[in-house]
PDB file of N, CA and C in Angstrom:
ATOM      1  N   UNK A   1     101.006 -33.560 126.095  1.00  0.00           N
ATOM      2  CA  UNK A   1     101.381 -32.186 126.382  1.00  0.00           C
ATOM      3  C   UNK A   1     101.085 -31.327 125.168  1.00  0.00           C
ATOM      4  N   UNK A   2     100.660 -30.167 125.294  1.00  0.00           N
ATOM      5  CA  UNK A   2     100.329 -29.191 124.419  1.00  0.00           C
ATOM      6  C   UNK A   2     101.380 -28.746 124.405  1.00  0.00           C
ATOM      7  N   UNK A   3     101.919 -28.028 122.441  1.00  0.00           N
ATOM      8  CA  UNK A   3     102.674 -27.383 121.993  1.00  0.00           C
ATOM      9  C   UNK A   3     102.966 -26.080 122.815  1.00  0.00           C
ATOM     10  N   UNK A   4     103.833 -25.816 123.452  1.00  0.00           N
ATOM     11  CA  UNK A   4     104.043 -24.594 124.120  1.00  0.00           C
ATOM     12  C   UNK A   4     104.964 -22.981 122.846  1.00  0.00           C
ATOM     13  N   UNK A   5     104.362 -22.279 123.448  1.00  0.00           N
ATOM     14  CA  UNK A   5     105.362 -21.151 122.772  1.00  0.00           C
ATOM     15  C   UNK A   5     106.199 -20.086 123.619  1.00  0.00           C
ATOM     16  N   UNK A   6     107.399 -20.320 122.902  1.00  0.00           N
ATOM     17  CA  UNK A   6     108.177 -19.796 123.853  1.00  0.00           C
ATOM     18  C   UNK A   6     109.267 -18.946 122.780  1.00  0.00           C
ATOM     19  N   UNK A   7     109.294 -17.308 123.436  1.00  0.00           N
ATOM     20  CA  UNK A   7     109.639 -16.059 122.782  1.00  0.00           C
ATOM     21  C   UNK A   7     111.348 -15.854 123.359  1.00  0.00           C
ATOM     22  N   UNK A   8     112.853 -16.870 122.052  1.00  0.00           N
ATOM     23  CA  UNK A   8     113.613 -16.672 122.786  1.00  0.00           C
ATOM     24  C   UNK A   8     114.206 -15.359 122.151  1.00  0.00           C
ATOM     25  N   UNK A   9     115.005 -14.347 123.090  1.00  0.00           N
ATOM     26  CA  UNK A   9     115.637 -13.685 122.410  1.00  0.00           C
ATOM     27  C   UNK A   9     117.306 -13.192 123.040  1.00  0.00           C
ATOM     28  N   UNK A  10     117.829 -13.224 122.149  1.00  0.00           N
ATOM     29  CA  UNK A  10     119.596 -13.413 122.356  1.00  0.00           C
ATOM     30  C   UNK A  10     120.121 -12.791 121.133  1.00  0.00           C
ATOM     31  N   UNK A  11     121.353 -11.604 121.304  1.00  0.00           N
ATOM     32  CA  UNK A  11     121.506 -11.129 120.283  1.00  0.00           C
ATOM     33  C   UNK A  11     122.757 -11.183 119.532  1.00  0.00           C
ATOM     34  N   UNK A  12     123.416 -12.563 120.139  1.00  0.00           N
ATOM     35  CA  UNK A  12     124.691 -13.213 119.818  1.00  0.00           C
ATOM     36  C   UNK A  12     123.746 -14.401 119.313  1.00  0.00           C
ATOM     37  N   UNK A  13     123.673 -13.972 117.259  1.00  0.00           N
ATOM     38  CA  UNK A  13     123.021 -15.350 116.340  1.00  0.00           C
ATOM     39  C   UNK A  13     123.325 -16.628 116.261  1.00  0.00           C
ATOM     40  N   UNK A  14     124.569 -16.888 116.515  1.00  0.00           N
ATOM     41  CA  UNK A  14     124.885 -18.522 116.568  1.00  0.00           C
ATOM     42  C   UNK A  14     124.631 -18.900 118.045  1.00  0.00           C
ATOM     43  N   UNK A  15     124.395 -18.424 118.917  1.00  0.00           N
ATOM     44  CA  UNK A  15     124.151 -18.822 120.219  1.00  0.00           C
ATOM     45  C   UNK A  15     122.386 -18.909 119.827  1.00  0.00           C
ATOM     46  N   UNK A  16     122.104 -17.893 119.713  1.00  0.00           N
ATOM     47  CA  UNK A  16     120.385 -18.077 119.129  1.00  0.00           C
ATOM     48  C   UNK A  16     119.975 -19.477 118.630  1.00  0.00           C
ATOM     49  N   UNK A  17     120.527 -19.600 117.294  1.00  0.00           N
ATOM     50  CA  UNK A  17     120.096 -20.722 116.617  1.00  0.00           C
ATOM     51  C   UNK A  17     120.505 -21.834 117.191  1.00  0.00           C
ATOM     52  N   UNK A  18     121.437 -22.475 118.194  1.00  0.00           N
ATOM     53  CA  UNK A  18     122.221 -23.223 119.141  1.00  0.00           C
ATOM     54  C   UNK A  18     120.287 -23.252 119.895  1.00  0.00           C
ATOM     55  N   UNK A  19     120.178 -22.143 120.889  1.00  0.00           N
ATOM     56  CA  UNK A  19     119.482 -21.964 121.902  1.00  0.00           C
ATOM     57  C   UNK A  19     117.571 -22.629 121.001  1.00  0.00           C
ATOM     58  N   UNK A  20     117.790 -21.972 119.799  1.00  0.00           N
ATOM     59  CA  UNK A  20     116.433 -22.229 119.374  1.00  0.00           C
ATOM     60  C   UNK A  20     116.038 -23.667 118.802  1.00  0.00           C
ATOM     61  N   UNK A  21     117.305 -24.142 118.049  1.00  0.00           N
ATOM     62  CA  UNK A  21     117.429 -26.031 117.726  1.00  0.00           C
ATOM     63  C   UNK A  21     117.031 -26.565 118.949  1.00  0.00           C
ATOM     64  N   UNK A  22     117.485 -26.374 120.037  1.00  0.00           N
ATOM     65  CA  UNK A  22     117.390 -27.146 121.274  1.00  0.00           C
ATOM     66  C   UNK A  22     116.228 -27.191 121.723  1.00  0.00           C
ATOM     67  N   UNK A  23     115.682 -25.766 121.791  1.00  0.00           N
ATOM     68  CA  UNK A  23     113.965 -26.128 122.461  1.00  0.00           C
ATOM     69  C   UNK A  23     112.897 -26.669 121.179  1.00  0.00           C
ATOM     70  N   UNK A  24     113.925 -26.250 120.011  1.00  0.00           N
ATOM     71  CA  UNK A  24     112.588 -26.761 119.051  1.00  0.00           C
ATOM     72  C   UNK A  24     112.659 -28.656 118.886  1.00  0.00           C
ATOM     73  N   UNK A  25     114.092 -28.848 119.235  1.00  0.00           N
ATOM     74  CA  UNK A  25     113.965 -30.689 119.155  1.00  0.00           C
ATOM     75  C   UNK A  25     113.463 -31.040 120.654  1.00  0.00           C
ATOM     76  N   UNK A  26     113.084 -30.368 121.442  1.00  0.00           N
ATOM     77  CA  UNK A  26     112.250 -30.819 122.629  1.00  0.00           C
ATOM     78  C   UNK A  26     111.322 -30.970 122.601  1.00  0.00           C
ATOM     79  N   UNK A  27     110.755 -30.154 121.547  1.00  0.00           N
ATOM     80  CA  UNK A  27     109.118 -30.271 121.275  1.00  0.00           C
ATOM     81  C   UNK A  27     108.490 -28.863 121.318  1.00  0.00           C
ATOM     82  N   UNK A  28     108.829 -27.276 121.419  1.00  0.00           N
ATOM     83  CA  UNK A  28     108.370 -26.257 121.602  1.00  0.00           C
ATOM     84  C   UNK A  28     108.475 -25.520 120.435  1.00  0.00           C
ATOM     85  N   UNK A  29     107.452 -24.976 120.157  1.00  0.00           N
ATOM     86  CA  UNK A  29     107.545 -23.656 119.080  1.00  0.00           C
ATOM     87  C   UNK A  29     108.279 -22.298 119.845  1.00  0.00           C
ATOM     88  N   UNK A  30     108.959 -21.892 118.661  1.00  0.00           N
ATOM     89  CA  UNK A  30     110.068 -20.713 119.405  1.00  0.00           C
ATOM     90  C   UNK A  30     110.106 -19.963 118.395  1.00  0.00           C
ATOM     91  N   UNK A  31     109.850 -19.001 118.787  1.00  0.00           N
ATOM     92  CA  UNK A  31     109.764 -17.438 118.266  1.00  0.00           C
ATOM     93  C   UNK A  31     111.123 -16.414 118.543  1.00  0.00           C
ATOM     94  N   UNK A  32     112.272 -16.934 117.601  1.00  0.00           N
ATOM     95  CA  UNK A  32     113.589 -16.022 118.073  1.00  0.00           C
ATOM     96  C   UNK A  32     113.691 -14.823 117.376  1.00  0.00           C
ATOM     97  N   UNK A  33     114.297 -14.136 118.268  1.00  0.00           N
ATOM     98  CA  UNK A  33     114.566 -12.991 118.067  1.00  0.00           C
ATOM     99  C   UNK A  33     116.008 -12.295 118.175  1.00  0.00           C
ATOM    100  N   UNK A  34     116.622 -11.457 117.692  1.00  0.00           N
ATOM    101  CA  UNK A  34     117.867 -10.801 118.032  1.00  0.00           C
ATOM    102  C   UNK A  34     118.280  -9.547 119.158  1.00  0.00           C
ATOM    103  N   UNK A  35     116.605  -9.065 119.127  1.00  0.00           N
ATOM    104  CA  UNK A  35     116.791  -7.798 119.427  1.00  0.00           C
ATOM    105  C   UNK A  35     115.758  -8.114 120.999  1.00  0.00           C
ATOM    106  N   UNK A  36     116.261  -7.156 121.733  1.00  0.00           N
ATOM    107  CA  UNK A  36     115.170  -6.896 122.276  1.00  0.00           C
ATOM    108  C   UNK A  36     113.868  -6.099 122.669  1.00  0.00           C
ATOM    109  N   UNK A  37     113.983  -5.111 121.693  1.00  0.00           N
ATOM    110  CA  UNK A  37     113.403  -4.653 120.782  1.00  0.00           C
ATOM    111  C   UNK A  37     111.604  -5.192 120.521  1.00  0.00           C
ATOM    112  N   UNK A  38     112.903  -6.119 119.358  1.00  0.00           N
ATOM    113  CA  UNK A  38     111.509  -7.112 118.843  1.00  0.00           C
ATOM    114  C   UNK A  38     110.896  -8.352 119.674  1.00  0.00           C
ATOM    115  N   UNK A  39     111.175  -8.304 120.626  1.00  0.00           N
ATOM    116  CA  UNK A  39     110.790  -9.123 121.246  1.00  0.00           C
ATOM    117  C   UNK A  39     109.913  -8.532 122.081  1.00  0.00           C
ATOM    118  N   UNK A  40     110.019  -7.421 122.588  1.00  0.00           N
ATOM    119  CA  UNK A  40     108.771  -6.853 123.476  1.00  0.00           C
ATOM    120  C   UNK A  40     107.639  -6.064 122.424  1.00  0.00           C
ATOM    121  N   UNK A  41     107.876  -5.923 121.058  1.00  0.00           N
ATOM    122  CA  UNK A  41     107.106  -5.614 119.847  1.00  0.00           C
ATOM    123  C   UNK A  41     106.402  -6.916 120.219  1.00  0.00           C
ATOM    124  N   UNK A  42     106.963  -7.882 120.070  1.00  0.00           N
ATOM    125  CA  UNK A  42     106.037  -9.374 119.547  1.00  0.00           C
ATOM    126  C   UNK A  42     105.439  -9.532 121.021  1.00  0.00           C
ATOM    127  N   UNK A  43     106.011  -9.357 122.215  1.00  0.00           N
ATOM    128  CA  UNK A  43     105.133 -10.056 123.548  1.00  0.00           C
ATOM    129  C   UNK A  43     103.712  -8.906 123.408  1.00  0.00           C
ATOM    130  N   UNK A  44     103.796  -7.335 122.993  1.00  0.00           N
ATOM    131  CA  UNK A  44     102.774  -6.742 123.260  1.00  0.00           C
ATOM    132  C   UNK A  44     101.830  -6.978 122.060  1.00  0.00           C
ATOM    133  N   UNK A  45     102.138  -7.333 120.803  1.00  0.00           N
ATOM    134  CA  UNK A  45     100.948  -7.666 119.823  1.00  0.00           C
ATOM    135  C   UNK A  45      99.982  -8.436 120.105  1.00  0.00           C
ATOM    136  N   UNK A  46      98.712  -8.000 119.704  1.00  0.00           N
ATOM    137  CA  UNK A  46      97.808  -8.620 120.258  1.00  0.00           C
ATOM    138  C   UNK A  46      97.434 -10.571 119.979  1.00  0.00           C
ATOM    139  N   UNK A  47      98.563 -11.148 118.860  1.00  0.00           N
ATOM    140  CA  UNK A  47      98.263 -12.188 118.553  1.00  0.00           C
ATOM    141  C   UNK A  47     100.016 -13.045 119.337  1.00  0.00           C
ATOM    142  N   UNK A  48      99.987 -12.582 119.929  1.00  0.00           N
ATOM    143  CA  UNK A  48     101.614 -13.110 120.720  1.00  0.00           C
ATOM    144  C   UNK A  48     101.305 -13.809 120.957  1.00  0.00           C
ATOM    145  N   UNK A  49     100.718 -15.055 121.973  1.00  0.00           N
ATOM    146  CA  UNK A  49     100.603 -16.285 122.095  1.00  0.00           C
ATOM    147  C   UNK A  49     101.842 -16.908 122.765  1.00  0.00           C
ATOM    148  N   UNK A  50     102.867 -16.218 122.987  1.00  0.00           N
ATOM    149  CA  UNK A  50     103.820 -16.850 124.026  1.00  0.00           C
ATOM    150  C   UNK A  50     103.438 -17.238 125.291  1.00  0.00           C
ATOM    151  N   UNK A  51     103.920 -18.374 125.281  1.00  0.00           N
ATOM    152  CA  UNK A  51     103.534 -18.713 126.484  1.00  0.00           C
ATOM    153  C   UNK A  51     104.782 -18.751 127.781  1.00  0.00           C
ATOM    154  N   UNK A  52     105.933 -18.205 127.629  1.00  0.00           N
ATOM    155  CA  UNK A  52     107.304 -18.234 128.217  1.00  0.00           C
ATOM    156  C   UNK A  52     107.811 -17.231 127.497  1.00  0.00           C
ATOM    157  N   UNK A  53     109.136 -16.849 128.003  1.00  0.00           N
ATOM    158  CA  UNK A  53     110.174 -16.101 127.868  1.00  0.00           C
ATOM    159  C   UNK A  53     111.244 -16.449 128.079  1.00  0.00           C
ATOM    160  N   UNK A  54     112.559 -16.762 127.076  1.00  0.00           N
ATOM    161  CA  UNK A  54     113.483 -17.060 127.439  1.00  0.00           C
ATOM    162  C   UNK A  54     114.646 -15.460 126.970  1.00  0.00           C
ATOM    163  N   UNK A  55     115.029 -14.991 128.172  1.00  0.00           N
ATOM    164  CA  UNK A  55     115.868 -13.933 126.864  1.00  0.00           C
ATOM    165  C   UNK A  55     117.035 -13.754 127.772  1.00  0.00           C
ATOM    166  N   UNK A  56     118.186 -13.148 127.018  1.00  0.00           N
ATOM    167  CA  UNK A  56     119.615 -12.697 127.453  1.00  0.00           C
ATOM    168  C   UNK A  56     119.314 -11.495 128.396  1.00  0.00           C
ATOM    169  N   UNK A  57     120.208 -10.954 128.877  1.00  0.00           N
ATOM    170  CA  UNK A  57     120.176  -9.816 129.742  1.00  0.00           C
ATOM    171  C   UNK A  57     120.424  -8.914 128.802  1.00  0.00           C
ATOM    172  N   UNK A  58     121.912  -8.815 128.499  1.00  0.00           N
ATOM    173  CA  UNK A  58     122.410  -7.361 127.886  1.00  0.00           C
ATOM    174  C   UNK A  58     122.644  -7.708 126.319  1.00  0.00           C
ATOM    175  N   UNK A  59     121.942  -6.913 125.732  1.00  0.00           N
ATOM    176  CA  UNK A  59     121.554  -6.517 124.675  1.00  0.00           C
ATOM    177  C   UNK A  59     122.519  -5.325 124.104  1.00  0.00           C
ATOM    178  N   UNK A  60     122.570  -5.399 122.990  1.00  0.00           N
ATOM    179  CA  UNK A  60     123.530  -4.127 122.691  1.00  0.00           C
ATOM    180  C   UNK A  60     122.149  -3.124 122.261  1.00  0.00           C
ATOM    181  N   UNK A  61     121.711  -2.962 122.506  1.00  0.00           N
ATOM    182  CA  UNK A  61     120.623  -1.260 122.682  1.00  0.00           C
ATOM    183  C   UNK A  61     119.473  -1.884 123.882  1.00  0.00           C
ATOM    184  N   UNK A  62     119.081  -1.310 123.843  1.00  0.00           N
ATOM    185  CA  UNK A  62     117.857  -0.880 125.035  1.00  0.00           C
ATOM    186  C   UNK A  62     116.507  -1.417 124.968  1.00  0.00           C
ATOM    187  N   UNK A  63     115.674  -1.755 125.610  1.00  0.00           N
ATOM    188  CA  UNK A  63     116.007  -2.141 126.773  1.00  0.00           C
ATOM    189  C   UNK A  63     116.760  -3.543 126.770  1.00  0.00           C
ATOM    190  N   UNK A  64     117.228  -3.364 128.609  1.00  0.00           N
ATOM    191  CA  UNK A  64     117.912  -5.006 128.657  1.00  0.00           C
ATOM    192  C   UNK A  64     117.159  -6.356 128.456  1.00  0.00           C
ATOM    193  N   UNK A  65     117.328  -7.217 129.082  1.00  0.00           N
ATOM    194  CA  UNK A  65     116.572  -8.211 129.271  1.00  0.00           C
ATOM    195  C   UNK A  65     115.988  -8.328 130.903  1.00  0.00           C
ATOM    196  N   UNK A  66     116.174  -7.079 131.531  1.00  0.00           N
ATOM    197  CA  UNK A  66     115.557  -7.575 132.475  1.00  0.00           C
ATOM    198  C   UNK A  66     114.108  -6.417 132.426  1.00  0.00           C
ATOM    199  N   UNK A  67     113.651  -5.930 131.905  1.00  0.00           N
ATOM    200  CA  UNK A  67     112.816  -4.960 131.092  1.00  0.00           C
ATOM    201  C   UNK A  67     111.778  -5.859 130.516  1.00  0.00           C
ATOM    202  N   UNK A  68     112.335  -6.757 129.422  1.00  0.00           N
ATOM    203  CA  UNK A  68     111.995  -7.607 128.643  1.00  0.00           C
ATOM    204  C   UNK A  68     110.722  -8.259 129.334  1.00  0.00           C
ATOM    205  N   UNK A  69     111.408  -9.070 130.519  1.00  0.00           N
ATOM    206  CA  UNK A  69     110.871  -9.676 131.716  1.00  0.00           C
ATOM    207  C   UNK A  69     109.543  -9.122 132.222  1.00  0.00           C
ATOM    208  N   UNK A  70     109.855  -8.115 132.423  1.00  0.00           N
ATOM    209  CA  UNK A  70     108.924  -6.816 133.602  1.00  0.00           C
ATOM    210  C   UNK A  70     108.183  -7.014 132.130  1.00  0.00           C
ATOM    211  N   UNK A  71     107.853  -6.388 131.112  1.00  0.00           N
ATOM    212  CA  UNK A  71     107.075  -6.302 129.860  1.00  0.00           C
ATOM    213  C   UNK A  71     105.777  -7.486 129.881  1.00  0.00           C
ATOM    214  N   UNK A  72     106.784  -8.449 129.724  1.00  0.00           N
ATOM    215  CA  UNK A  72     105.917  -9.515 129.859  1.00  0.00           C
ATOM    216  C   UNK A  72     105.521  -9.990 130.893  1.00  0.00           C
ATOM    217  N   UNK A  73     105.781 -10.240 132.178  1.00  0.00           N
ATOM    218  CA  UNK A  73     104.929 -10.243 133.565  1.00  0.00           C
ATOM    219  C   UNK A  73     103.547  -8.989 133.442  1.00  0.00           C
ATOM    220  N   UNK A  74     104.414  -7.949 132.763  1.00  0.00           N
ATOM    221  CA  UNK A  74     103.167  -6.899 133.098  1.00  0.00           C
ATOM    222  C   UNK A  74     101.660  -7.375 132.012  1.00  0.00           C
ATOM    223  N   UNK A  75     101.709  -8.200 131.139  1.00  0.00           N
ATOM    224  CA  UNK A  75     101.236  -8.761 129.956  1.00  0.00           C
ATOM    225  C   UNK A  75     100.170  -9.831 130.875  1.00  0.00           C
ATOM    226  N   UNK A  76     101.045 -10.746 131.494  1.00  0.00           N
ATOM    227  CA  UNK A  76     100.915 -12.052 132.241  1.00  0.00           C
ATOM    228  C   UNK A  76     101.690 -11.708 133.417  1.00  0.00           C
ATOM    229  N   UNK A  77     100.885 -12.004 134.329  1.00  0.00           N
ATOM    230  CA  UNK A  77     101.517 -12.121 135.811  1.00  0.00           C
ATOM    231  C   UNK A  77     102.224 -12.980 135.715  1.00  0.00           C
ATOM    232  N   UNK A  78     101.550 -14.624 135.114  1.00  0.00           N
ATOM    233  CA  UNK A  78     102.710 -15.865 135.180  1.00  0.00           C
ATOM    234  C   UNK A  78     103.382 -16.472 134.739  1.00  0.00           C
ATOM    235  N   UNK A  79     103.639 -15.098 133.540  1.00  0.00           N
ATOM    236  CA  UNK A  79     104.612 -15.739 132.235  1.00  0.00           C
ATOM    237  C   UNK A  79     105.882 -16.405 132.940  1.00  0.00           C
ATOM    238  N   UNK A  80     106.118 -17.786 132.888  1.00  0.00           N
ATOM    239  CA  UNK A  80     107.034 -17.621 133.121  1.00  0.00           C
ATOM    240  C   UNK A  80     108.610 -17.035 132.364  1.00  0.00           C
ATOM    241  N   UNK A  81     109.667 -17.075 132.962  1.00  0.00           N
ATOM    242  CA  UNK A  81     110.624 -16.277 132.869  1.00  0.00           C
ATOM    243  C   UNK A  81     112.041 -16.583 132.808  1.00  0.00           C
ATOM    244  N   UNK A  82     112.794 -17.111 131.821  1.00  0.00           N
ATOM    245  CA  UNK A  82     114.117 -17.615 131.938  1.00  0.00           C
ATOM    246  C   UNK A  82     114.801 -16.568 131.525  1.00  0.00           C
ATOM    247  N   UNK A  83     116.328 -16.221 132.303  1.00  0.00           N
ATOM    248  CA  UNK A  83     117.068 -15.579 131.975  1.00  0.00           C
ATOM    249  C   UNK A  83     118.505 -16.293 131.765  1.00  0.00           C
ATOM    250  N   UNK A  84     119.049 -15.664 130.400  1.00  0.00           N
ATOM    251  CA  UNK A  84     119.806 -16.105 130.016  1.00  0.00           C
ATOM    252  C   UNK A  84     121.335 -15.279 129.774  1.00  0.00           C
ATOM    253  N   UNK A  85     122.338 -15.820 130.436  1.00  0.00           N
ATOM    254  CA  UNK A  85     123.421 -14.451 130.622  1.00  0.00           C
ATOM    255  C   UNK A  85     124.407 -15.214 131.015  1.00  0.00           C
ATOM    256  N   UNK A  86     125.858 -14.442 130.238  1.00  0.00           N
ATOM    257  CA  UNK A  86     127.303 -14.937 131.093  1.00  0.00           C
ATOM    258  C   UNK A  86     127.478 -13.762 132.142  1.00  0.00           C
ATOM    259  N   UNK A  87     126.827 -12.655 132.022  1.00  0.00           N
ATOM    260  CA  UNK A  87     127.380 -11.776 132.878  1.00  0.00           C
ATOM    261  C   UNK A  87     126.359 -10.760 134.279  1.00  0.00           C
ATOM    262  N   UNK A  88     124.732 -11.648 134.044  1.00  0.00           N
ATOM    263  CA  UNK A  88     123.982 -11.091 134.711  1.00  0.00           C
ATOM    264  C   UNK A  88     123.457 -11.631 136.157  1.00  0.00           C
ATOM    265  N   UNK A  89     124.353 -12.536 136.224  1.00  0.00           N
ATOM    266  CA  UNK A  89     123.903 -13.299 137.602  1.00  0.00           C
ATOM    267  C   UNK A  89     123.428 -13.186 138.605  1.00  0.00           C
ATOM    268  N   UNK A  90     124.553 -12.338 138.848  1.00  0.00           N
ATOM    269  CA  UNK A  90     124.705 -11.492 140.187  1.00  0.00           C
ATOM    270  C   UNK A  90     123.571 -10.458 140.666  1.00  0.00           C
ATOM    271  N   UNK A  91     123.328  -9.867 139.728  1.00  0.00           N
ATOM    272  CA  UNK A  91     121.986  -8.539 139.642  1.00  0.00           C
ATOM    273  C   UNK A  91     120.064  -9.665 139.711  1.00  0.00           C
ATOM    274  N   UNK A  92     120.571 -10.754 139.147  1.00  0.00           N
ATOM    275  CA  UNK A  92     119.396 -11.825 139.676  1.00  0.00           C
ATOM    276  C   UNK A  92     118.415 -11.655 140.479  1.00  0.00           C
ATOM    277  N   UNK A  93     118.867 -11.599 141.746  1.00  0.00           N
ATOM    278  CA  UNK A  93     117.728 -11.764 143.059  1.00  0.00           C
ATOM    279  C   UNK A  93     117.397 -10.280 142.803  1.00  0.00           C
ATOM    280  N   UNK A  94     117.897  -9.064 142.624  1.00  0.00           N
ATOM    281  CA  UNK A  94     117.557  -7.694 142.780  1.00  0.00           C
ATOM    282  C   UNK A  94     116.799  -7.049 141.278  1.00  0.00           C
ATOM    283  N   UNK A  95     117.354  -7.803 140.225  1.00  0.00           N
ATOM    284  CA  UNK A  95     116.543  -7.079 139.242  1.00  0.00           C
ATOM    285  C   UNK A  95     115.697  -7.704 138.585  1.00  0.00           C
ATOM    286  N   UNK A  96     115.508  -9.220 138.569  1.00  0.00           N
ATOM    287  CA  UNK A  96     114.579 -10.244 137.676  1.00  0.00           C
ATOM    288  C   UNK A  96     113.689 -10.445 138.427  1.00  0.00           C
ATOM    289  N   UNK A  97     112.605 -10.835 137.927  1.00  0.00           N
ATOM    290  CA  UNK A  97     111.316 -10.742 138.340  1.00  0.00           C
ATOM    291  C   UNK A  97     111.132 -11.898 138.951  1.00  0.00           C
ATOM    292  N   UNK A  98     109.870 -11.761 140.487  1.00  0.00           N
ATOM    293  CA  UNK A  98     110.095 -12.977 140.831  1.00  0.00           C
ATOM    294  C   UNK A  98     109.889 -14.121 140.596  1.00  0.00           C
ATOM    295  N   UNK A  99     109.667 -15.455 140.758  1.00  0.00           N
ATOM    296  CA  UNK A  99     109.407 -16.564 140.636  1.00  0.00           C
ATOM    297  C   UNK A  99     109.851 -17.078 139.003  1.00  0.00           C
ATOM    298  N   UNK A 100     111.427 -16.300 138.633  1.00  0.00           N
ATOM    299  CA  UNK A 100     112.216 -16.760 137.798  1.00  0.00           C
ATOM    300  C   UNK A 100     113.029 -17.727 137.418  1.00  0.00           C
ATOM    301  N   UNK A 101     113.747 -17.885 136.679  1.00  0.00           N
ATOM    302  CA  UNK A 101     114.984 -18.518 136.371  1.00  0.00           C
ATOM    303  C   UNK A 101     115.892 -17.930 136.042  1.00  0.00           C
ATOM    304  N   UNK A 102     117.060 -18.419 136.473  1.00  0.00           N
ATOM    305  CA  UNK A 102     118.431 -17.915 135.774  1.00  0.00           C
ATOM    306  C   UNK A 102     119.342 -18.685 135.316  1.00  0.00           C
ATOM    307  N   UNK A 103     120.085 -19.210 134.282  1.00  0.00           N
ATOM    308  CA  UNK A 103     120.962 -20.150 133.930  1.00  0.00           C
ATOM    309  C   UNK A 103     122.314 -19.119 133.300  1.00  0.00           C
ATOM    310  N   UNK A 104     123.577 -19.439 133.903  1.00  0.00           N
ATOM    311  CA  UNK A 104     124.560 -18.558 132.891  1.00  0.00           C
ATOM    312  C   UNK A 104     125.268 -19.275 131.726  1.00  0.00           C
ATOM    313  N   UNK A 105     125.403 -18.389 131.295  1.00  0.00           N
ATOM    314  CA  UNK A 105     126.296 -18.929 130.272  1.00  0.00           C
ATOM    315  C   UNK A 105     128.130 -19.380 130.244  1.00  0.00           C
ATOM    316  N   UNK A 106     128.478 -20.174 129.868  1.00  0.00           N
ATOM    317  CA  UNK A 106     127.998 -20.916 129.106  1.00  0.00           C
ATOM    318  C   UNK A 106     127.072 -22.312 129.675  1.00  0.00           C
ATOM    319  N   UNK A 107     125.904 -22.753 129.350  1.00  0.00           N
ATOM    320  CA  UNK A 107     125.273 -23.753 129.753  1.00  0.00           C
ATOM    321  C   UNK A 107     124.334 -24.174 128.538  1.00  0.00           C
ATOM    322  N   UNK A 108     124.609 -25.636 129.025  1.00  0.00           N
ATOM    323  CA  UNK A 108     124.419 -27.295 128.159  1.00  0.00           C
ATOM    324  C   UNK A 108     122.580 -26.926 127.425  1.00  0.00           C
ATOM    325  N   UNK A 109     122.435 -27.758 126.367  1.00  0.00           N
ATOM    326  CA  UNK A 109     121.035 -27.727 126.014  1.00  0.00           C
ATOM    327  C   UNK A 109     120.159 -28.204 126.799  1.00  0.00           C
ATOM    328  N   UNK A 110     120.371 -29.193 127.390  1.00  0.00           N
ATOM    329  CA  UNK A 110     120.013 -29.755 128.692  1.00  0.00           C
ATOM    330  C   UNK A 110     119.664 -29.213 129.876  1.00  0.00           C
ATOM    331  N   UNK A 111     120.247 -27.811 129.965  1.00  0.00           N
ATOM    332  CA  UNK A 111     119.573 -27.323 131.149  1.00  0.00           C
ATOM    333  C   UNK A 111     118.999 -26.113 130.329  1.00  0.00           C
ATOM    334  N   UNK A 112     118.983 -26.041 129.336  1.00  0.00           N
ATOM    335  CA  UNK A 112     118.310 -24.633 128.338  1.00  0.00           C
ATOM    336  C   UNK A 112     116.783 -25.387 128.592  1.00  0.00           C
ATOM    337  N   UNK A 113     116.627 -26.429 128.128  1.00  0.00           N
ATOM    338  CA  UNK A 113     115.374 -27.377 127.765  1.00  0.00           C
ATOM    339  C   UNK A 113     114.754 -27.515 129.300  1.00  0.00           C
ATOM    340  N   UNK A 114     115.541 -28.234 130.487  1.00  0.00           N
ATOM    341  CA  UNK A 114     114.931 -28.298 131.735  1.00  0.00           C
ATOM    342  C   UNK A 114     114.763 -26.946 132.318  1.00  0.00           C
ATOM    343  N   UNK A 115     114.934 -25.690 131.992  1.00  0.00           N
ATOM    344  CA  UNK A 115     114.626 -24.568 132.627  1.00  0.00           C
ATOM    345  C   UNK A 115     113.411 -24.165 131.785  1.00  0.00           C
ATOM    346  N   UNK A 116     113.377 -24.242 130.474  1.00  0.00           N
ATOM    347  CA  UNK A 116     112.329 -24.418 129.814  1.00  0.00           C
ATOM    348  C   UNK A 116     110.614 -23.999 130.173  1.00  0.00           C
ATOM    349  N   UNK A 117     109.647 -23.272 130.035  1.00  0.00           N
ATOM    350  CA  UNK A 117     108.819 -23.205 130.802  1.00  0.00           C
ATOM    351  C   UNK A 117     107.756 -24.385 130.157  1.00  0.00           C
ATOM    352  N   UNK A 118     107.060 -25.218 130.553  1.00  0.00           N
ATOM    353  CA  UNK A 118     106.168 -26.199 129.859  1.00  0.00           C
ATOM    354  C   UNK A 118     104.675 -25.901 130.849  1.00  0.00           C
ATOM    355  N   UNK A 119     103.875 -26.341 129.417  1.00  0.00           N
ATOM    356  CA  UNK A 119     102.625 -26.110 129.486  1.00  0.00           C
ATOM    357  C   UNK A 119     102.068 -27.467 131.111  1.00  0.00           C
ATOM    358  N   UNK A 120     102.970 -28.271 131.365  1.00  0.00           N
ATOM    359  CA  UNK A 120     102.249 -29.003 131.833  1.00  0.00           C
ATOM    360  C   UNK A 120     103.176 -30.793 132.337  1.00  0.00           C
TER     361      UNK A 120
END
């Protein structure tokens, strides 16, 4: 399997570094971020190379994470797309893009890693 890259961003830091240990002892390069912000800075640069998206919904500034999403689909049709949230569940089927994921929080590394998008 080829090294995958995957752009997580969450803006609660010890949940980050929790979220980013986990995919990086799976085997993935991860590009974290706090903001979401910088995370749609890094999906639109021209040397981004993500190959996935893992990000939170609500962000304390703008845009959310379901923005985030739309950003990068609009980038890649088939980026895939994990969303990550204790409180965005519900808005799921109506605001995340299709052929997503959703896992809430709180949830195991184990299903952080199997939701995971892989090259293959």
């Amino acid at each position: 399997m080829e090294t995958v890259t995957i752009l997580l961003a969450d803006d609660e830091a010890m949940l980050l570094l929790d979220f980013e240990n986990a995919l990086t002892d799976a085997g993935f390069l991860v590009r974290a971020v706090t903001s979401s912000g910088k995370a749609v800075e890094i999906l639109k640069s021209p040397n981004s190379a993500s190959y996935g998206v893992v990000t939170d919904i609500r962000f304390g500034e703008l845009p959310h994470g379901w923005e985030v999403a739309r950003i990068a689909r609009e980038i890649d049709p088939d980026m895939p797309i994990v969303y990550i949230s204790g409180h965005g569940a519900a808005d799921w089927p109506s605001r995340g893009v299709p052929n997503s994921i959703m896992i809430q929080k709180p949830f195991t590394s184990a299903q952080l890693v199997t939701a995971a998008p892989s090259s293959g």
